[in-house]
Protein backbone atom coordinates (compact mmCIF):
# COMPACT_ATOMS: atom_id res chain seq x y z
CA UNK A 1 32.22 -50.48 -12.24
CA UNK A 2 32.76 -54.21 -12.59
CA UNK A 3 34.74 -56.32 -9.94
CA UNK A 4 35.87 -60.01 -10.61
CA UNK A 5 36.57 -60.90 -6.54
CA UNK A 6 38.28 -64.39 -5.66
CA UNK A 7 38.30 -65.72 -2.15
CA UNK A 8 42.08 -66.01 -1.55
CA UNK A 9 44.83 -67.95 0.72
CA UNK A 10 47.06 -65.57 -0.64
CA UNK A 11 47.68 -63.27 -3.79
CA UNK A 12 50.55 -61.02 -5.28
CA UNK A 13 50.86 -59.28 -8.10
CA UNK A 14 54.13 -58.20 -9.77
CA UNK A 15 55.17 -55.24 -12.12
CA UNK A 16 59.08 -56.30 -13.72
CA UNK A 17 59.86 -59.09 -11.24
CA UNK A 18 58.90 -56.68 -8.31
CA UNK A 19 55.99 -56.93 -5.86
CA UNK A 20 53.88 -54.13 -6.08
CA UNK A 21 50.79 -55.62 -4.13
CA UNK A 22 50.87 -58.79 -1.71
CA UNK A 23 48.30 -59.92 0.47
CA UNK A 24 47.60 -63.23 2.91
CA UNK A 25 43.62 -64.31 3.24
CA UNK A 26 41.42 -62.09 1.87
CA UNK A 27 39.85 -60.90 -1.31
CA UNK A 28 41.81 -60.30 -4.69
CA UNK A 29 39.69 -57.98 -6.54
CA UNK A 30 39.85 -57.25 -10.18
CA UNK A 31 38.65 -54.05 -10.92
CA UNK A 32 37.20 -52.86 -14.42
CA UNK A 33 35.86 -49.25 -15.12
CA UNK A 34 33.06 -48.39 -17.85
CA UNK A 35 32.76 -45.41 -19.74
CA UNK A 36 29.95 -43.42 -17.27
CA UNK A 37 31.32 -45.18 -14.14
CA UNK A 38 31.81 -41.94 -11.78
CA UNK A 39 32.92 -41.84 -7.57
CA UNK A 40 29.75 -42.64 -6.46
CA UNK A 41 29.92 -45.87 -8.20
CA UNK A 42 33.58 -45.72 -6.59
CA UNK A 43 32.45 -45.54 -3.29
CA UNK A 44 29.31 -48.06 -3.81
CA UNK A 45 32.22 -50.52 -5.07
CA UNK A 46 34.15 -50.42 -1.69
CA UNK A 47 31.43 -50.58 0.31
CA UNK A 48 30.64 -53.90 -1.55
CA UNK A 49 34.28 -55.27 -1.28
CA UNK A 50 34.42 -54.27 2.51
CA UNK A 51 31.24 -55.75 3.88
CA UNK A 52 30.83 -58.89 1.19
CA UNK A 53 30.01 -61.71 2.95
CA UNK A 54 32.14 -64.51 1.72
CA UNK A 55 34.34 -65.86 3.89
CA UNK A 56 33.13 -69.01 6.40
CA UNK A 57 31.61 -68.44 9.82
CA UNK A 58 31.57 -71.08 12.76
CA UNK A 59 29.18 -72.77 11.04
CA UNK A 60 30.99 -72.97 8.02
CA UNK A 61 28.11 -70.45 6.02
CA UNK A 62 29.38 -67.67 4.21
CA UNK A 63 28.39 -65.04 6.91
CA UNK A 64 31.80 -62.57 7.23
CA UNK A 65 33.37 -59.64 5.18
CA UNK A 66 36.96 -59.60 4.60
CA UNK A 67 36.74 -56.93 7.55
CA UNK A 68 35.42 -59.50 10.02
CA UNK A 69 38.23 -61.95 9.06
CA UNK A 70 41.17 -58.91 9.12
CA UNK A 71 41.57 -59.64 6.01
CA UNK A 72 44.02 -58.56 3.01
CA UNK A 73 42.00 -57.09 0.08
CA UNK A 74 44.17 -56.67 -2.85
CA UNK A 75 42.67 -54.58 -5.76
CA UNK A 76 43.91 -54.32 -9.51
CA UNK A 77 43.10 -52.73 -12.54
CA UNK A 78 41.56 -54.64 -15.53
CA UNK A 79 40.88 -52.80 -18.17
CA UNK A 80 39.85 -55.69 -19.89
CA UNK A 81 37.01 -56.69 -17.35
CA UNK A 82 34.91 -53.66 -19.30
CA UNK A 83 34.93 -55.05 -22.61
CA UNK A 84 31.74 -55.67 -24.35
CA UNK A 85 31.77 -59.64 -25.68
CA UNK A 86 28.00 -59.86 -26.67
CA UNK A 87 29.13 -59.79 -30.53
CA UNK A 88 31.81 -61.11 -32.89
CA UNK A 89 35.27 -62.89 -32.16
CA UNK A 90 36.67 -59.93 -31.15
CA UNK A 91 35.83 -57.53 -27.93
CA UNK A 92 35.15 -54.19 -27.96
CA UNK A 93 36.46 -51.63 -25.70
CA UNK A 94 34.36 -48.99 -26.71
CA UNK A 95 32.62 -49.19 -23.00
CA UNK A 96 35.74 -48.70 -21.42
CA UNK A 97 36.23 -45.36 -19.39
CA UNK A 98 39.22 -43.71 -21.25
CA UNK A 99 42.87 -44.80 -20.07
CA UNK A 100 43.24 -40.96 -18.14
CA UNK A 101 40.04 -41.19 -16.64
CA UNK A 102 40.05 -44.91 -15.56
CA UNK A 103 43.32 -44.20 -13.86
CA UNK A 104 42.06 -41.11 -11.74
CA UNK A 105 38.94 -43.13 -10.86
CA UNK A 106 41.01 -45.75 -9.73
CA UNK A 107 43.57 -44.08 -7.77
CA UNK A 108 40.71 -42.71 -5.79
CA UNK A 109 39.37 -46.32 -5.37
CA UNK A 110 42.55 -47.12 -3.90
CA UNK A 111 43.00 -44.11 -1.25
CA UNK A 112 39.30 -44.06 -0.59
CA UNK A 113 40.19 -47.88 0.52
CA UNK A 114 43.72 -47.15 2.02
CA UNK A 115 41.73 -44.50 3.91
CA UNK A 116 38.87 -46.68 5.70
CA UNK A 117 40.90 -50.19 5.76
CA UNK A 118 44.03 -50.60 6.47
CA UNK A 119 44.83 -53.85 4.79
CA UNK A 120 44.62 -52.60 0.97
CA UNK A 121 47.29 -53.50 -1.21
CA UNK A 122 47.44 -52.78 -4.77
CA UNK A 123 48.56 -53.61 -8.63
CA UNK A 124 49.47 -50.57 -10.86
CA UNK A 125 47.61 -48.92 -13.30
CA UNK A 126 48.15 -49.50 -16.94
CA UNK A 127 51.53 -51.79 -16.20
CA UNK A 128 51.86 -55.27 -17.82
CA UNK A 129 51.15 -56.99 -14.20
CA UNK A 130 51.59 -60.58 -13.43
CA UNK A 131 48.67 -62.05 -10.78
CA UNK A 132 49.22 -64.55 -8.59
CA UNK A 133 46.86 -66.01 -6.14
CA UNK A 134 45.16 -69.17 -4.10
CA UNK A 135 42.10 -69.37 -4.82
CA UNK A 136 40.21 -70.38 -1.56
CA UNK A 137 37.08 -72.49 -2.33
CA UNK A 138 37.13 -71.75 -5.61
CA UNK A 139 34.82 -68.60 -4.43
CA UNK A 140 34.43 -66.29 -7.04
CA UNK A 141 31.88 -63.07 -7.61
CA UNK A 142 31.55 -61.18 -10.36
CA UNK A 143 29.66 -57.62 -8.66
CA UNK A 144 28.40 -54.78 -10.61
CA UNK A 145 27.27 -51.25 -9.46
């Protein structure tokens, strides 16, 4: 699974003019699935986004989660974030997990991370969704597992 996270001040994301997702500070994470991602790489994936140190401490050093701050974390699904770029003008989705699959892996993303934080919002599977956020820094990650 790939994530694209950005620090955020804020970040919303809307499905035909209507909020689906909305969150204050915290992390807006894009989420992409691969072809032989699986719920292990799920729950390795949350445990990332939960406990990624990130956000500024008292000394100003990037030292606390989105958990330690209370945090919004706001996740979406990218289906474009598994595309392999490495050749031509073109890229290739051929990595991707299948549509059916990538939607079932993500819905358990979601309730695996509605289940152990409350603060999880959410974008909506395979909709034509409109992002938008603060970035906070800029801070941006790009994590793989």
């Amino acid at each position: 699974m790939i994530a694209l996270i950005q620090r955020v001040s804020w970040a919303k994301v809307e499905v035909d003019h209507q909020i689906t997702g909305q969150i204050e500070q915290g992390l807006l994470a894009l989420v992409g699935m691969q072809k032989t991602d699986q719920r292990e790489q799920a729950d390795k994936l949350l445990h990332k986004l939960l406990n990624y140190r990130v956000f500024a401490d008292n000394d100003d050093k990037m030292n606390l989660s989105v958990t330690d701050i209370q945090g919004g974390l706001l996740l979406v699904p990218q289906f474009t974030l598994a595309a392999d770029t490495k050749k031509g003008m073109r890229p290739s989705f051929s990595s991707a997990k299948a549509p059916a699959e990538a939607e079932q892996l993500f819905s358990y993303l979601l309730a695996q991370a509605q289940a152990r934080y409350s603060r999880v919002q959410s974008g909506r599977f395979g909709a034509d969704m409109q992002v938008s956020l603060l970035n906070d820094g800029p801070v941006t990650f790009s994590l793989e597992v």
